[in-house]
Protein backbone atom coordinates (compact mmCIF):
# COMPACT_ATOMS: atom_id res chain seq x y z
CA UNK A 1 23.93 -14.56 16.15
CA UNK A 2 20.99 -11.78 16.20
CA UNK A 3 19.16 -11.29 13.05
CA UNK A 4 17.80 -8.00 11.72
CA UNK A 5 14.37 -7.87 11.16
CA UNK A 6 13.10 -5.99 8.05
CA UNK A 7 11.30 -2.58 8.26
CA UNK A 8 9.29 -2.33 5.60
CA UNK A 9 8.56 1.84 5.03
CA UNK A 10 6.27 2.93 2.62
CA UNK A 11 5.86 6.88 2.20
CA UNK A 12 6.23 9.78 0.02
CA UNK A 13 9.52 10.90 1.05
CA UNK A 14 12.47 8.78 0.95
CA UNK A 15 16.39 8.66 0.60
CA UNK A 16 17.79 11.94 0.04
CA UNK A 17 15.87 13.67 2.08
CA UNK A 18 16.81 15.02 5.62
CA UNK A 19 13.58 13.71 7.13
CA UNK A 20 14.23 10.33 5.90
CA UNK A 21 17.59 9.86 7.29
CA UNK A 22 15.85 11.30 10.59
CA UNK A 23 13.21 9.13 10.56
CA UNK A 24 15.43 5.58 9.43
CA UNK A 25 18.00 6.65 12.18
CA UNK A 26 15.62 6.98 14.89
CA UNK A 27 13.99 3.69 14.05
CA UNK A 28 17.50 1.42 13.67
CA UNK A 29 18.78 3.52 17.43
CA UNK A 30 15.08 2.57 19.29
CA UNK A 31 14.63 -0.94 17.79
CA UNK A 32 18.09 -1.89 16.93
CA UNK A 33 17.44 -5.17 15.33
CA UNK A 34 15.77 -3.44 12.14
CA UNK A 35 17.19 -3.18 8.48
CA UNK A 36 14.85 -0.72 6.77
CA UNK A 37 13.76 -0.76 3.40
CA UNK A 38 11.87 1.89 1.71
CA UNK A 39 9.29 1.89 -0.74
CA UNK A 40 8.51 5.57 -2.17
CA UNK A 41 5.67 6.23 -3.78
CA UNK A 42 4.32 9.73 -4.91
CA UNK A 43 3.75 12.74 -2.78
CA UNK A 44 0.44 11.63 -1.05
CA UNK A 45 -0.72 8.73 -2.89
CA UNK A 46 -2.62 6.71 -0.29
CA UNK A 47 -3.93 4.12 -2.82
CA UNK A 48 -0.45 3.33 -4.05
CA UNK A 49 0.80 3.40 -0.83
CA UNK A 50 -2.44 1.04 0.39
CA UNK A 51 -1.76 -1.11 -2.23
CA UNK A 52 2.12 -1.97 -1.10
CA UNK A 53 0.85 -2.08 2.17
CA UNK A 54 -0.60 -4.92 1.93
CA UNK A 55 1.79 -6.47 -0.45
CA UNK A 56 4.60 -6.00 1.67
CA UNK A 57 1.94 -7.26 4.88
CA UNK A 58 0.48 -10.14 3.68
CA UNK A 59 3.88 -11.56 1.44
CA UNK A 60 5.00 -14.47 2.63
CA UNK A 61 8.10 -12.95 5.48
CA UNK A 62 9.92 -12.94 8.52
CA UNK A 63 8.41 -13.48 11.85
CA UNK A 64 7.75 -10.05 13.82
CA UNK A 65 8.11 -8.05 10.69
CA UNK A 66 7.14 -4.40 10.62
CA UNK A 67 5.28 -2.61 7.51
CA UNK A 68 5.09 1.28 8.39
CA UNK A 69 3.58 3.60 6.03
CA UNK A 70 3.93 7.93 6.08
CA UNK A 71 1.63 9.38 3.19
CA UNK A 72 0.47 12.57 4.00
CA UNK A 73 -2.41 13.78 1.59
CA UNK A 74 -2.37 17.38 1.24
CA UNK A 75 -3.48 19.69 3.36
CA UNK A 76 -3.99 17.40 6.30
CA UNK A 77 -2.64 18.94 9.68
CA UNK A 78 -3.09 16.09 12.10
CA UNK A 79 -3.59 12.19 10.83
CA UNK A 80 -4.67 9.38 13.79
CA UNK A 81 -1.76 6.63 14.11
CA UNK A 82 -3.42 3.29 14.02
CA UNK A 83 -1.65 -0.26 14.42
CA UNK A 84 -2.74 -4.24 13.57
CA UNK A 85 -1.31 -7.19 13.38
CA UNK A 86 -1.54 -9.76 10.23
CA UNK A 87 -2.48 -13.29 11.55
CA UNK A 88 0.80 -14.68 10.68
CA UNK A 89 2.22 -11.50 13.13
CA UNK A 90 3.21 -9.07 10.83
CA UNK A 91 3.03 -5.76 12.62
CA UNK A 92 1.34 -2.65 10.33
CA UNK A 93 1.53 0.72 12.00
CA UNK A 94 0.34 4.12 10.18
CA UNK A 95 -1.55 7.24 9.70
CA UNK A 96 -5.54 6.83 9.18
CA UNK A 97 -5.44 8.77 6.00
CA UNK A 98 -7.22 7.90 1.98
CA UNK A 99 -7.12 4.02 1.34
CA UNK A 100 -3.93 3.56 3.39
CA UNK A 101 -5.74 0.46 5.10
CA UNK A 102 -8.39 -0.42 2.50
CA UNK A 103 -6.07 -2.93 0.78
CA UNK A 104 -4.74 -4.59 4.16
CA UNK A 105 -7.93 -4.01 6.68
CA UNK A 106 -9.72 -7.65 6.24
CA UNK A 107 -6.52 -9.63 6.53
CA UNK A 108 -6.30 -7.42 9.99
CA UNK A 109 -7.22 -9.21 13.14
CA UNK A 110 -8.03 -5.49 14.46
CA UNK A 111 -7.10 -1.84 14.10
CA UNK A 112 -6.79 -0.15 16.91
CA UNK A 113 -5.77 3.85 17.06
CA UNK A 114 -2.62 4.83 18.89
CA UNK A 115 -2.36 7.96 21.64
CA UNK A 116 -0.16 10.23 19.06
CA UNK A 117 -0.94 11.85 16.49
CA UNK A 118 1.00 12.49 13.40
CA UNK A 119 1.49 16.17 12.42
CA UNK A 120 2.10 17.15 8.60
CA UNK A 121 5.38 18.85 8.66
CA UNK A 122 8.06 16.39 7.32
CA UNK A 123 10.11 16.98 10.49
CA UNK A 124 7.27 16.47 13.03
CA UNK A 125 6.16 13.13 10.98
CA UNK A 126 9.37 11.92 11.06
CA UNK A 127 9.82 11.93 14.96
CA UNK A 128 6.10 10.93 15.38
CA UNK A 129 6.14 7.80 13.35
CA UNK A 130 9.63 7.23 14.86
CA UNK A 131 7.77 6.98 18.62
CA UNK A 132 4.66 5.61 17.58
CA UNK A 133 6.45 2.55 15.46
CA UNK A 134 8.77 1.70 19.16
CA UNK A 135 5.40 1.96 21.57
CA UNK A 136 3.40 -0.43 19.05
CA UNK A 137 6.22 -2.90 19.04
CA UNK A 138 7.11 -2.26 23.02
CA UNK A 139 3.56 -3.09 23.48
CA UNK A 140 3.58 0.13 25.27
CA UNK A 141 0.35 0.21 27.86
CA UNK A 142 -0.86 2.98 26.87
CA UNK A 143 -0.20 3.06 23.48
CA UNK A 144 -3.70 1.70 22.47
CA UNK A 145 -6.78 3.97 22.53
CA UNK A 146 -9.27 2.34 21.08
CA UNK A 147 -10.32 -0.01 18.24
CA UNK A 148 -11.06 1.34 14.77
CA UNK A 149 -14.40 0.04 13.29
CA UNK A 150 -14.29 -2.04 10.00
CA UNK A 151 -16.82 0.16 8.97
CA UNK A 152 -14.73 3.01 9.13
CA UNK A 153 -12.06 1.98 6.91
CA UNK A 154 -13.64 2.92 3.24
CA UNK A 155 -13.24 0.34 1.22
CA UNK A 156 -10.95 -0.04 -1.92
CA UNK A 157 -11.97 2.33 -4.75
CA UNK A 158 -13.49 1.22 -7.85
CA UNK A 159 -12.72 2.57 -11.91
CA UNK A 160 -14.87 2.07 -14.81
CA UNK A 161 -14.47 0.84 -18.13
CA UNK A 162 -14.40 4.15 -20.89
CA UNK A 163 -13.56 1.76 -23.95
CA UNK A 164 -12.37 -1.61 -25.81
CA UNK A 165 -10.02 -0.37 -28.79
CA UNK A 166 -9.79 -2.93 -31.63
CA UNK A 167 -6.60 -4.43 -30.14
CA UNK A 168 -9.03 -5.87 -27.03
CA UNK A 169 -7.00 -3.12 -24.81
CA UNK A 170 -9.32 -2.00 -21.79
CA UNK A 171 -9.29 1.64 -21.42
CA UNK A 172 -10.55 2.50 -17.84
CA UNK A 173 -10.79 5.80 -15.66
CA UNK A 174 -7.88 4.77 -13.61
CA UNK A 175 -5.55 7.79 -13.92
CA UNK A 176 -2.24 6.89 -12.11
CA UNK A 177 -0.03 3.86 -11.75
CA UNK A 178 -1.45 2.05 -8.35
CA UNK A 179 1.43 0.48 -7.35
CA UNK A 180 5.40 0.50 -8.33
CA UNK A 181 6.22 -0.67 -12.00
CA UNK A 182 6.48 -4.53 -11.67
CA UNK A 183 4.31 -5.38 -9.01
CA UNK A 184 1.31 -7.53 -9.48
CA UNK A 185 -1.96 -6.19 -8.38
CA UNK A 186 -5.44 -8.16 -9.04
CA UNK A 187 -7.53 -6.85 -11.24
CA UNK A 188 -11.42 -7.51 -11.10
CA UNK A 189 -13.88 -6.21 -14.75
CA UNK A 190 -17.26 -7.36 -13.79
CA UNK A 191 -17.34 -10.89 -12.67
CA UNK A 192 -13.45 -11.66 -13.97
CA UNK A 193 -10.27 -11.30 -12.05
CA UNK A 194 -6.84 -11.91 -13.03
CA UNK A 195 -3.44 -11.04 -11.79
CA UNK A 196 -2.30 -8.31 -13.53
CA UNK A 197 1.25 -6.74 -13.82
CA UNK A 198 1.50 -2.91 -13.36
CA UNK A 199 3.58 -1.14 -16.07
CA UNK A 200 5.11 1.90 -16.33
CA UNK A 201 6.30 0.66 -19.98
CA UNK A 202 9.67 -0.13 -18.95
CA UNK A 203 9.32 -3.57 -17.56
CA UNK A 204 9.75 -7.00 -19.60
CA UNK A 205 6.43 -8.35 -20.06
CA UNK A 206 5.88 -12.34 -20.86
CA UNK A 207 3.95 -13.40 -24.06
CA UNK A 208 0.23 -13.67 -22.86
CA UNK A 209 1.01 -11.61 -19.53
CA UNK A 210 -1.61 -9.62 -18.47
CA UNK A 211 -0.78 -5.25 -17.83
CA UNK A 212 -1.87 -2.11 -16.58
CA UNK A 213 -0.43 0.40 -18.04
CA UNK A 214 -1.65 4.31 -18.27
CA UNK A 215 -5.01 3.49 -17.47
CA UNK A 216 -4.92 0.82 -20.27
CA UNK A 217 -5.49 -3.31 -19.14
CA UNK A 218 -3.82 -5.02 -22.14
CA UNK A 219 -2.18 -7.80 -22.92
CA UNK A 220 1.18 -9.15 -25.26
CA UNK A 221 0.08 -10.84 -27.81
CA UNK A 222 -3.78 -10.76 -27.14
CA UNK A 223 -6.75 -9.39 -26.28
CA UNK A 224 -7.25 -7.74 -22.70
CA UNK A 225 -10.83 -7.73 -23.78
CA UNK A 226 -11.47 -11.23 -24.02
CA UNK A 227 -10.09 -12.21 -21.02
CA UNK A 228 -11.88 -10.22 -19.09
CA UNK A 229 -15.20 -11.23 -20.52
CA UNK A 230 -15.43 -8.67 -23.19
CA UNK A 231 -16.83 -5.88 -20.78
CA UNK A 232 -18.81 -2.83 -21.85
CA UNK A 233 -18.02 1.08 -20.90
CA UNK A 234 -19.25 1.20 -17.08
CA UNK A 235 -18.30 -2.23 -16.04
CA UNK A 236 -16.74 -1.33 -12.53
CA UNK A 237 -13.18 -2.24 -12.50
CA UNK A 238 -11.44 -2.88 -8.83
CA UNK A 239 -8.24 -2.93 -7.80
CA UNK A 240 -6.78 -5.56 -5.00
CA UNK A 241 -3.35 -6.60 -3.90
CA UNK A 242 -2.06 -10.09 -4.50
CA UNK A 243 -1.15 -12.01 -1.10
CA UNK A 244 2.49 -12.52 -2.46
């Protein structure tokens, strides 16, 4: 009996459009032992998409798994295609564009760029990722050009604290959700960091549960405040993806 792997595909496209279909077709015809599921984030979100990377990467999973991501930022023309590998094997292949690596670089045992690069249109990206995903599983020998500094991977962005309401809720300078309603994402204020759960006010929060919702850290039933050390306006806040 030959089980599927899973294709995890994060990008700013997704079902419904013709690209997509291109794209998922192409992938299940040159690997053939692939079931992919898509993650769609907004239209070129790298942080978002940064931050499922490495969810989806470094969550527990299937041997020889495959994260992809496809976030185009706008107006780029040409992105470099880089590739790594997880040390429990997952396989993470992608354009070198925003924070799409921040969040997954250091769990990396290298990044190395690819020979392709990915053009912009939807319909060129499609087909590009399509050939670039098949040489970096193929181990194609001449797929890899060269390795990718850790330097040159900028580092996962930081907010600020604006306010502390009377409630304890944490108003910071984060604008947009970082990752899909219902994930978890770790959330550092100062010298505390929790587990936080990202809201986009439709999801079932527990008594005591920690949220980050519309730029807001708060919590049901208490005080975000508190349990993040009661921080002042400018504490840096940071953003990091849980490893499950």
């Amino acid at each position: 009996m030959v089980t599927s792997r899973p294709l995890e595909l994060v990008a700013d496209y997704g079902p419904g459009d013709p690209a997509f279909a291109e794209l998922v077709r192409r992938l299940e015809l040159a690997l053939g032992d692939v079931t992919v599921h898509p993650t769609r984030v907004a239209g070129g979100d790298t942080l978002a998409a940064g931050l499922c990377v490495a969810q989806l990467a470094l969550a527990p999973g299937a041997a020889g798994r495959i994260v992809v991501h496809d976030v185009a930022p706008p107006g780029a023309e040409e992105r470099r295609v880089c590739a790594g590998r997880t040390a429990s094997g997952a396989l993470v292949v992608g354009c070198d564009a925003g924070w799409c690596w921040s969040f997954v670089a250091d769990a990396l045992q290298s990044i190395c760029a690819l020979e392709l690069l990915e053009r912009a249109t939807l319909r060129d990206r499609a087909d590009t990722v399509a050939k670039v995903v098949v040489r970096a599983v193929d181990r194609h020998p001449h797929a890899v050009r060269e390795p990718i500094p850790r330097a040159a991977v900028p580092s996962p962005p930081c907010w600020e604290v604006t306010a502390v309401d009377r409630e304890g809720n944490v108003e910071t300078t984060l604008a947009a959700l970082p990752a899909p309603s219902g994930w978890r994402v770790v959330v550092r204020v100062g010298g505390v960091s929790a587990a936080v759960r990202v809201s986009d006010g439709t999801v079932d929060l527990d008594e005591g549960e920690l949220a980050l919702s519309s730029g807001a850290l708060t919590v049901q039933g208490g005080s975000a405040a508190e349990r993040f050390g009661d921080p002042r306006p400018g504490a840096a806040v940071e953003l990091h993806p849980t490893a499950a």
